[in-house]
Protein backbone atom coordinates (compact mmCIF):
# COMPACT_ATOMS: atom_id res chain seq x y z
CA UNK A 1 103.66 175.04 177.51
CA UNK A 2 105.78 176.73 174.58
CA UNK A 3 105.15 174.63 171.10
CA UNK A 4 107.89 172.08 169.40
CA UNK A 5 110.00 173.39 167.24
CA UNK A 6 110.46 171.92 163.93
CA UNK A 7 113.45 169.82 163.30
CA UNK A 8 114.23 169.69 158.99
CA UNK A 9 116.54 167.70 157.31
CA UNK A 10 119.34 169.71 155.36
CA UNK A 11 122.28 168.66 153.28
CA UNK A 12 124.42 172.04 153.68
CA UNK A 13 127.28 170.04 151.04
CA UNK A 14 127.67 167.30 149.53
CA UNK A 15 128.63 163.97 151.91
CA UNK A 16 127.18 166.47 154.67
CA UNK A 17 123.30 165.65 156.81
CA UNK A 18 122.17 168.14 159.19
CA UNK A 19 119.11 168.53 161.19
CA UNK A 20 118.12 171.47 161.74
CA UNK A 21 115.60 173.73 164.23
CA UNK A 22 113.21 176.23 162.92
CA UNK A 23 110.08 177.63 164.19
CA UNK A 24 107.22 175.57 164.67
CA UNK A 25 104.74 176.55 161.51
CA UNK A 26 101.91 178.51 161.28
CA UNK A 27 98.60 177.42 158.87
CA UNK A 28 96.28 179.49 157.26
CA UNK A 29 92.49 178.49 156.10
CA UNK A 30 92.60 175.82 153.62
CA UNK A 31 96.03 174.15 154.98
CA UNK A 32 96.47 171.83 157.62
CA UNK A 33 99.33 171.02 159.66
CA UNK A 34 100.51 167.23 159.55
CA UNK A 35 102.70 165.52 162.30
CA UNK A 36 104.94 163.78 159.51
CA UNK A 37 105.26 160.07 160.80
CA UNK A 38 107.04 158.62 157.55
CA UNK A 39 109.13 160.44 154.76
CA UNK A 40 110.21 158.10 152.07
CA UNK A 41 113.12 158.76 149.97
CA UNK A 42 113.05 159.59 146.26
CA UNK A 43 116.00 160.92 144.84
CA UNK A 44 117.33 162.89 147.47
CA UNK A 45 120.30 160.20 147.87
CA UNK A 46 121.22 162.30 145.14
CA UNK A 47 121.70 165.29 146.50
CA UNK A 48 123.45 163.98 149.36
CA UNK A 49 126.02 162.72 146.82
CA UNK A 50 126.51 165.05 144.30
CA UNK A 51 124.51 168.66 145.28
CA UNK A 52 122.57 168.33 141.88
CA UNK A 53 119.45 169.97 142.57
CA UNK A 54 116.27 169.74 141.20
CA UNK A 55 115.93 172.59 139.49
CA UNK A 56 113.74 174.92 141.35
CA UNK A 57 111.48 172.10 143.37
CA UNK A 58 114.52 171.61 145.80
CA UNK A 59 117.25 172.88 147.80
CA UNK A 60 119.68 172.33 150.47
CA UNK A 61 117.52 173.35 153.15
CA UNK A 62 114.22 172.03 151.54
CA UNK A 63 113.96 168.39 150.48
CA UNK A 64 111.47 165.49 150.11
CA UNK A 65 108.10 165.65 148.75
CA UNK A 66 106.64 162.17 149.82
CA UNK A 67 104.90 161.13 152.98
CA UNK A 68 102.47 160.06 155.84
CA UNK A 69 100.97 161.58 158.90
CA UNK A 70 98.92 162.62 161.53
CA UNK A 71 96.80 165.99 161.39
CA UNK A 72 97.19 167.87 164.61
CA UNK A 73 96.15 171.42 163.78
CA UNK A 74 93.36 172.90 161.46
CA UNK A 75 91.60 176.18 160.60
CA UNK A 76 87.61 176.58 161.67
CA UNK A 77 85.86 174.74 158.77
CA UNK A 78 88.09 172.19 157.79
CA UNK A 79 87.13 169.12 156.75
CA UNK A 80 89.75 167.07 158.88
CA UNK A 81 90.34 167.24 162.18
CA UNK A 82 93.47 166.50 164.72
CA UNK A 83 93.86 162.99 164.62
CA UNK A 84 93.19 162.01 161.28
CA UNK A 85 95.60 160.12 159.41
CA UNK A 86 96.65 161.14 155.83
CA UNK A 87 98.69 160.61 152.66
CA UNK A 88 100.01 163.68 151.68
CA UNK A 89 100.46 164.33 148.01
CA UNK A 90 103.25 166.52 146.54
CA UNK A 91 102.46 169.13 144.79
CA UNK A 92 99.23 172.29 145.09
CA UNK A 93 96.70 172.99 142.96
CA UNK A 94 95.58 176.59 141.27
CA UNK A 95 92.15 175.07 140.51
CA UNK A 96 92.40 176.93 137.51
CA UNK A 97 94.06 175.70 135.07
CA UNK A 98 93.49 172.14 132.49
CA UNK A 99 95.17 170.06 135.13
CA UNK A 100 93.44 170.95 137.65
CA UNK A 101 90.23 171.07 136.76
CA UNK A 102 90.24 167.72 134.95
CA UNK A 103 91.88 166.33 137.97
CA UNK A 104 94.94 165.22 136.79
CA UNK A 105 98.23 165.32 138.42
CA UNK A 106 99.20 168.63 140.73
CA UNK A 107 102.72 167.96 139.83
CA UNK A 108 101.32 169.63 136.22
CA UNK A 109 99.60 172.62 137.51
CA UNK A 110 100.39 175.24 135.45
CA UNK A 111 100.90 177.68 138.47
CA UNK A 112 102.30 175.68 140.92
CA UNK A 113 103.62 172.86 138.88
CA UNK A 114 106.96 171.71 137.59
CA UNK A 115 107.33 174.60 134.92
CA UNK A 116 105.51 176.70 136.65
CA UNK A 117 106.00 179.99 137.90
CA UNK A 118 105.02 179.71 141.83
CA UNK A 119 106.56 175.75 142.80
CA UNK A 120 104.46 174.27 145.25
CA UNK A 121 106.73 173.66 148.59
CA UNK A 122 107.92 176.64 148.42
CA UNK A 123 104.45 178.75 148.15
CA UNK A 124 103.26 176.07 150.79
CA UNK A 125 105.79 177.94 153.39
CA UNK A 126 105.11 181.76 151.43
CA UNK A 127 101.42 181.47 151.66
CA UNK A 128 101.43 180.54 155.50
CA UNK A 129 104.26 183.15 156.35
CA UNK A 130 106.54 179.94 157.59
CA UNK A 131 110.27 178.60 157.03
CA UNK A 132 109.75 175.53 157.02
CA UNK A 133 106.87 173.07 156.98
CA UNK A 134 106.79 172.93 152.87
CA UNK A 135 108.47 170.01 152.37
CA UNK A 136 108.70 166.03 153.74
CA UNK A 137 112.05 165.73 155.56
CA UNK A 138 110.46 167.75 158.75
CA UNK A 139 109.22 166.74 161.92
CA UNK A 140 105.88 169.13 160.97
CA UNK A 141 104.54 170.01 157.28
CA UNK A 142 102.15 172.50 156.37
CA UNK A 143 99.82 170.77 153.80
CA UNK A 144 96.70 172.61 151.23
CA UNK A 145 93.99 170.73 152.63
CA UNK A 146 93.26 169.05 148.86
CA UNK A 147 96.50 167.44 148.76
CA UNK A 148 95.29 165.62 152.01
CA UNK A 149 93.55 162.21 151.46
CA UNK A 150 92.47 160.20 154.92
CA UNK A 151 93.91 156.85 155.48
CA UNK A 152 91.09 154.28 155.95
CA UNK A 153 90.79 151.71 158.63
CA UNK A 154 92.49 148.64 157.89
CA UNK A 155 95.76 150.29 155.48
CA UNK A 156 99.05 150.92 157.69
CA UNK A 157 101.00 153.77 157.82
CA UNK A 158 103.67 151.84 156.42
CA UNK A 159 101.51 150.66 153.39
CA UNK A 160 99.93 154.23 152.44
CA UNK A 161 103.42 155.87 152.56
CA UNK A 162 103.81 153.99 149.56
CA UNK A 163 101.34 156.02 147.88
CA UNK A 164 103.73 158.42 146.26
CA UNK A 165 107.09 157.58 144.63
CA UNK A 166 106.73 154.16 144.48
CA UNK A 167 103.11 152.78 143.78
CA UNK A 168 101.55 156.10 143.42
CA UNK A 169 102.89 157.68 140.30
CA UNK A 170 102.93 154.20 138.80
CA UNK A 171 99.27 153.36 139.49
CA UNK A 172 98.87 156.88 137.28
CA UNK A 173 100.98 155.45 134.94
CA UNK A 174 99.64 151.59 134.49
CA UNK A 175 95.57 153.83 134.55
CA UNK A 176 96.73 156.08 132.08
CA UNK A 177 97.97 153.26 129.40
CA UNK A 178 95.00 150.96 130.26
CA UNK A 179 97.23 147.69 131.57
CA UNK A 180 95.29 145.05 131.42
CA UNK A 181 95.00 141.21 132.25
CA UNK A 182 96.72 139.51 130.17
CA UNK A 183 98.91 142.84 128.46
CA UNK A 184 102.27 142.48 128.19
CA UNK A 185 104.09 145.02 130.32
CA UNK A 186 107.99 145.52 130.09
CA UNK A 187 110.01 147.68 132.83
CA UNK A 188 112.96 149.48 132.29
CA UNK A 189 115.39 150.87 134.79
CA UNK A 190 114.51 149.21 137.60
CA UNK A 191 114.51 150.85 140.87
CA UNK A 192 111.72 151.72 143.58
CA UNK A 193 109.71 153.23 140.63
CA UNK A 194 110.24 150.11 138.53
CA UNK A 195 108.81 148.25 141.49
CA UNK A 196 106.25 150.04 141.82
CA UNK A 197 105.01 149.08 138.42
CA UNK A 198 105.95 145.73 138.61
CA UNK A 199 103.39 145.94 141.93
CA UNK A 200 100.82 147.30 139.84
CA UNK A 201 101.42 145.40 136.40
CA UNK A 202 100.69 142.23 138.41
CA UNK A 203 97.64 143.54 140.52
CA UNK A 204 96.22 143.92 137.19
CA UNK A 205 96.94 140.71 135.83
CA UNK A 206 99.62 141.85 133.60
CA UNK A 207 102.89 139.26 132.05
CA UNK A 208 105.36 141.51 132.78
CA UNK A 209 109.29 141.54 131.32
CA UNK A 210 111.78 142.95 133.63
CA UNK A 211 114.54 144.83 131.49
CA UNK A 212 117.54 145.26 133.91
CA UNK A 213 120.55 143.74 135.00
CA UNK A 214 121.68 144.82 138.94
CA UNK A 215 121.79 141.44 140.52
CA UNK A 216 119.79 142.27 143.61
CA UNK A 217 117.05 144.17 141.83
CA UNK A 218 116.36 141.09 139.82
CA UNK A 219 116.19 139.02 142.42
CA UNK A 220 113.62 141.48 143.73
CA UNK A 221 111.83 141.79 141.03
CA UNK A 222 111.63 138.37 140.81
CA UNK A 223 110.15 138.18 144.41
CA UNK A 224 107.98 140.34 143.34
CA UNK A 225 106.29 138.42 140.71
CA UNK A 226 107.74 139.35 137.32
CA UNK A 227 107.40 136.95 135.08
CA UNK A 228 110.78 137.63 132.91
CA UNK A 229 114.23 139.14 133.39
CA UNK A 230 115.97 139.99 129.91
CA UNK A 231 119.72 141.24 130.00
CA UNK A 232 119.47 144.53 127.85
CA UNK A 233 123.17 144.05 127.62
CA UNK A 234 122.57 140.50 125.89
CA UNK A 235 123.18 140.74 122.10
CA UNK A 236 119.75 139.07 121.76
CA UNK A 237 117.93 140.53 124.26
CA UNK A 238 115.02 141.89 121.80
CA UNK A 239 114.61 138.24 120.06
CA UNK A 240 113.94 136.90 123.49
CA UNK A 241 111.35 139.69 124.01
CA UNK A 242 109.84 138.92 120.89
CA UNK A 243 110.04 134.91 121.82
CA UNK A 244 108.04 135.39 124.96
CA UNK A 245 105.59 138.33 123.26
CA UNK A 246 104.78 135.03 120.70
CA UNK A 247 102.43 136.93 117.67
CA UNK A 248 102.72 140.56 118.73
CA UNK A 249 106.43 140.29 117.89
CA UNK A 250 106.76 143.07 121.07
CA UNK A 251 105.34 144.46 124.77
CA UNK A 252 101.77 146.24 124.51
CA UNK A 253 103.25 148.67 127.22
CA UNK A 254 106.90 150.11 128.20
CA UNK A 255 107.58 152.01 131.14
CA UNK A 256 110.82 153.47 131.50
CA UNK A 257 111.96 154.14 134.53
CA UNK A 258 115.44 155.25 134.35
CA UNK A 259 115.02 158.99 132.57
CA UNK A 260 118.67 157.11 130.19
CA UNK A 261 118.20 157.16 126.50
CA UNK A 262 120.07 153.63 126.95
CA UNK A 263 116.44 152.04 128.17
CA UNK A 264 114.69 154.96 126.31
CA UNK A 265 116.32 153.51 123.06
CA UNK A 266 115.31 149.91 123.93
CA UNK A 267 111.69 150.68 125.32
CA UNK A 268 111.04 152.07 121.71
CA UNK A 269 112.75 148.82 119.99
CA UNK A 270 110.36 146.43 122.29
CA UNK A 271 107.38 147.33 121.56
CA UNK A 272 104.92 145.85 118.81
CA UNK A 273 103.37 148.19 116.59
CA UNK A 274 100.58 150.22 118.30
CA UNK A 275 102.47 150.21 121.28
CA UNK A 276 102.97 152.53 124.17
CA UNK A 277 105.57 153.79 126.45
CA UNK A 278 105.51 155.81 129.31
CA UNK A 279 108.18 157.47 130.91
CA UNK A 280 108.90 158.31 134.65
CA UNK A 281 112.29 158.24 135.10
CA UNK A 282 114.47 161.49 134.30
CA UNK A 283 118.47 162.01 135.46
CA UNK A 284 118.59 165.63 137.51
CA UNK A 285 121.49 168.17 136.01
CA UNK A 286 121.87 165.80 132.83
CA UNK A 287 121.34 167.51 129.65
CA UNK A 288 121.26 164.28 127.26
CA UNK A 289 118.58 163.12 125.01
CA UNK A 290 117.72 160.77 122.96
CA UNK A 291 117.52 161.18 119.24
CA UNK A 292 114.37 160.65 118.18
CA UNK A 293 113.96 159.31 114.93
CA UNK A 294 110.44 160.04 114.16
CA UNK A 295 109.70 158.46 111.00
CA UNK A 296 111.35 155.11 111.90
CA UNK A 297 110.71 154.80 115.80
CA UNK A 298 107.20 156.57 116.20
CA UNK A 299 105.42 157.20 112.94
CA UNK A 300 105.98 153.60 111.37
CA UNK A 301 105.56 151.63 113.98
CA UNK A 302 102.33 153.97 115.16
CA UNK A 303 103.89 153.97 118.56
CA UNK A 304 102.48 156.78 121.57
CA UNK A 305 105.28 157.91 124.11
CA UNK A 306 104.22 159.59 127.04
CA UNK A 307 104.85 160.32 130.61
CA UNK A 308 104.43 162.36 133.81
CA UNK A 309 105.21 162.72 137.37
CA UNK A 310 102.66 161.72 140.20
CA UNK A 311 99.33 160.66 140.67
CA UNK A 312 96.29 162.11 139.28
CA UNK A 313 93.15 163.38 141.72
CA UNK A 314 90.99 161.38 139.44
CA UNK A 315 93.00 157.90 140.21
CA UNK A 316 93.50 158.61 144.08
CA UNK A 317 90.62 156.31 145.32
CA UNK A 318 91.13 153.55 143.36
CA UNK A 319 94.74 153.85 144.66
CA UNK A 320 93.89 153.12 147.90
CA UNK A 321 91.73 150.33 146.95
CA UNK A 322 94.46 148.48 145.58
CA UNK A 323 97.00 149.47 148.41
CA UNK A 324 94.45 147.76 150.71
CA UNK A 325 95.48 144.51 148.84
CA UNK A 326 96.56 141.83 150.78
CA UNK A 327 98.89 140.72 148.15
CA UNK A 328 99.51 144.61 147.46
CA UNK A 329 100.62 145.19 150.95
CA UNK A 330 103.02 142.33 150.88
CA UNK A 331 104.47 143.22 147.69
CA UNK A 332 105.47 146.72 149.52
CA UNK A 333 106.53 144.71 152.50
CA UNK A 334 109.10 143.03 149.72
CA UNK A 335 109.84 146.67 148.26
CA UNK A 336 110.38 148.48 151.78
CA UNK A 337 113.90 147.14 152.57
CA UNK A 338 115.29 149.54 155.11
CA UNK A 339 113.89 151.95 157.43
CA UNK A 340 116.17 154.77 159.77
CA UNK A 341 115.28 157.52 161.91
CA UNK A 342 115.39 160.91 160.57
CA UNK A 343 119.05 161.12 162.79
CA UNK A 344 120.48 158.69 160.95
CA UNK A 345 119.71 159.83 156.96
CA UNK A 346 123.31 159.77 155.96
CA UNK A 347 122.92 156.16 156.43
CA UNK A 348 120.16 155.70 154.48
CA UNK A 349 121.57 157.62 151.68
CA UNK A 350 124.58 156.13 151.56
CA UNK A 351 122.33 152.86 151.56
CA UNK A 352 120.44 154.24 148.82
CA UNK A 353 123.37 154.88 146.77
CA UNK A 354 124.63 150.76 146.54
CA UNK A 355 121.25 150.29 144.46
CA UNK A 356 121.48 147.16 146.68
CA UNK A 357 117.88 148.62 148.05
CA UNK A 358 114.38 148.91 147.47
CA UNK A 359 112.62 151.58 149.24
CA UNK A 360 113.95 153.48 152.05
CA UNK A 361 111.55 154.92 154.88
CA UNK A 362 112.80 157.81 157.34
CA UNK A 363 110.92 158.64 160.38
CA UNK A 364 111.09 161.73 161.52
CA UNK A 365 109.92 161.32 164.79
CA UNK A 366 112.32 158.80 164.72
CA UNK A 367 109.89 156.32 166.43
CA UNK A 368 111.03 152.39 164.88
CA UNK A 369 108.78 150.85 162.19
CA UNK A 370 106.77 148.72 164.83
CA UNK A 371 105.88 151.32 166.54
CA UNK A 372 104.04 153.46 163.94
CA UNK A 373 100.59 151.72 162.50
């Protein structure tokens, strides 16, 4: 019996979804190859829109980074075996570098990383001698065997594909900054990544601010248990910040989630002194920044501004202890607002692109949600 091919997801132009047939990938020692159950959408929506790529990470005929599976082929000596379930992580690691060895995110490898020389999807697919298999939005992936983390009993498909783009690279973010009960968080640019730290503010007991004004999103947000929603458009919308901040006259922590120096501008203006902000968002192809002004913004009010991509080795544990939350799990139930076959993507990106959405879901097995546990 000859093997499957491997059906891929391409946008060839803009407005445009293909799929695709190439050969069924090959692994080497050290990867394993993952029946890919659930690819969630980032900002490939994007793409489909406009073409803006980016930069090297993507390409017409190699998108998505997140998603969920099934292990059905290893190398003698692995450590996993057909039939596991996983997360996969984006990213590889050189095992060399700071980022690495401290076990921080993959997404900052120095070789394989963002700015780095050799990006990861792509050397997943050069170092196994495949075309395809390096990236989500494929019926099979070819995974490095560390960016692999087995799903335990008891957390869903469904749930641990929310381990990337969503409540993944926010759990990094919420760890790194130190949230705490009783902090007060505020969000920025809300989409699935401003959910996701909403989710994870409120796991940790945080009072969090919603800053954001799309009608449906703060209704989500809402849903999902933020406390406040402030208008940045309203002429007083830092006095009310400061109102429901009482004696710290500002947030302890600002995520921005938009990558606009619009929210960028007024993450810096709402918090106290001491503060912190941490940015996630960024706008692909755009070229504007904000204008610093470090003696006002950062030096006198002692603030720290900092940000990445994805979640750090260190943090992926405790991840999945809080995505086996009960009250976790229903939170992403909230977020998770449409799901579509792999066939039907154009759909979903056009759905993606009303921002009347949380997170989207594609299967690319294009088995329905109820189907895969």
């Amino acid at each position: 019996m000859s093997k499957p091919v491997n059906t891929v997801l391409t946008i060839p132009r803009p407005g445009e979804v293909r799929l695709v047939d190439r050969p069924y990938p090959r692994i080497i020692p050290g990867y394993a190859l993952v029946k890919a159950l659930i690819a969630p959408i980032c900002i490939e929506h994007q793409i489909y829109r406009d073409h803006t790529f980016e930069e090297d990470s993507n390409d017409a005929e190699h998108l998505g980074h997140e998603g969920v599976g099934e292990v059905v082929e290893v190398c003698e000596g692995s450590r996993f075996a057909p039939g596991d379930r996983v997360i996969v992580y984006q990213g590889k690691r050189c095992g060399k570098c700071v980022p690495c060895l401290r076990g921080y995110s993959p997404t900052h490898c120095e070789l394989h990383g963002k700015i780095g020389p050799d990006r990861a999807h792509y050397s997943h697919e050069r170092a196994c001698g495949n075309n395809s298999g390096g990236f989500a939005f494929a019926k099979y992936r070819t995974v490095p065997e560390d960016m692999l983390q087995r799903i335990p009993e008891g957390l869903s498909f469904r749930h641990a594909a929310a381990a990337n783009c969503a409540c993944g690279c926010t759990f990094s973010a919420v760890e790194t900054l130190g949230v705490a009960t009783g902090d007060h968080v505020l969000v920025a640019g809300i989409g699935f990544i401003g959910f996701g730290i909403v989710i994870n503010a409120r796991y940790r007991g945080a009072k969090v601010i919603v800053l954001g004004r799309n009608p449906y999103r703060m209704e989500m947000c809402r849903r999902l248990g933020a406390h406040h929603i402030v208008n940045p458009d309203s002429p007083d919308w830092q006095q009310q910040v400061r109102e429901i901040t009482g004696f710290k006259q500002g947030v302890d922590h600002a995520f921005e989630c938009s990558g606009y120096p619009y929210y960028q501008q007024r993450c810096l203006s709402a918090i106290r002194q001491y503060g912190r902000i941490y940015s996630l968002g960024f706008v692909p192809g755009s070229d504007e920044r904000y204008p610093l002004h470090v003696l006002d913004e950062l030096l006198n009010k002692h603030a720290t501004w900092t940000g990445g991509h994805d979640v750090d080795v260190n943090h992926r544990d405790r991840l999945l202890t809080m995505l086996l939350d009960e009250s976790v799990q229903r939170s992403i139930d909230l977020m998770v607002t449409h799901e579509f076959p792999m066939s039907r993507a154009a759909e979903a990106f056009e759905v993606a692109l009303t921002k009347r959405c949380g997170k989207i879901y594609l299967y690319p097995h294009e088995e329905p949600p109820n189907r895969v546990h």
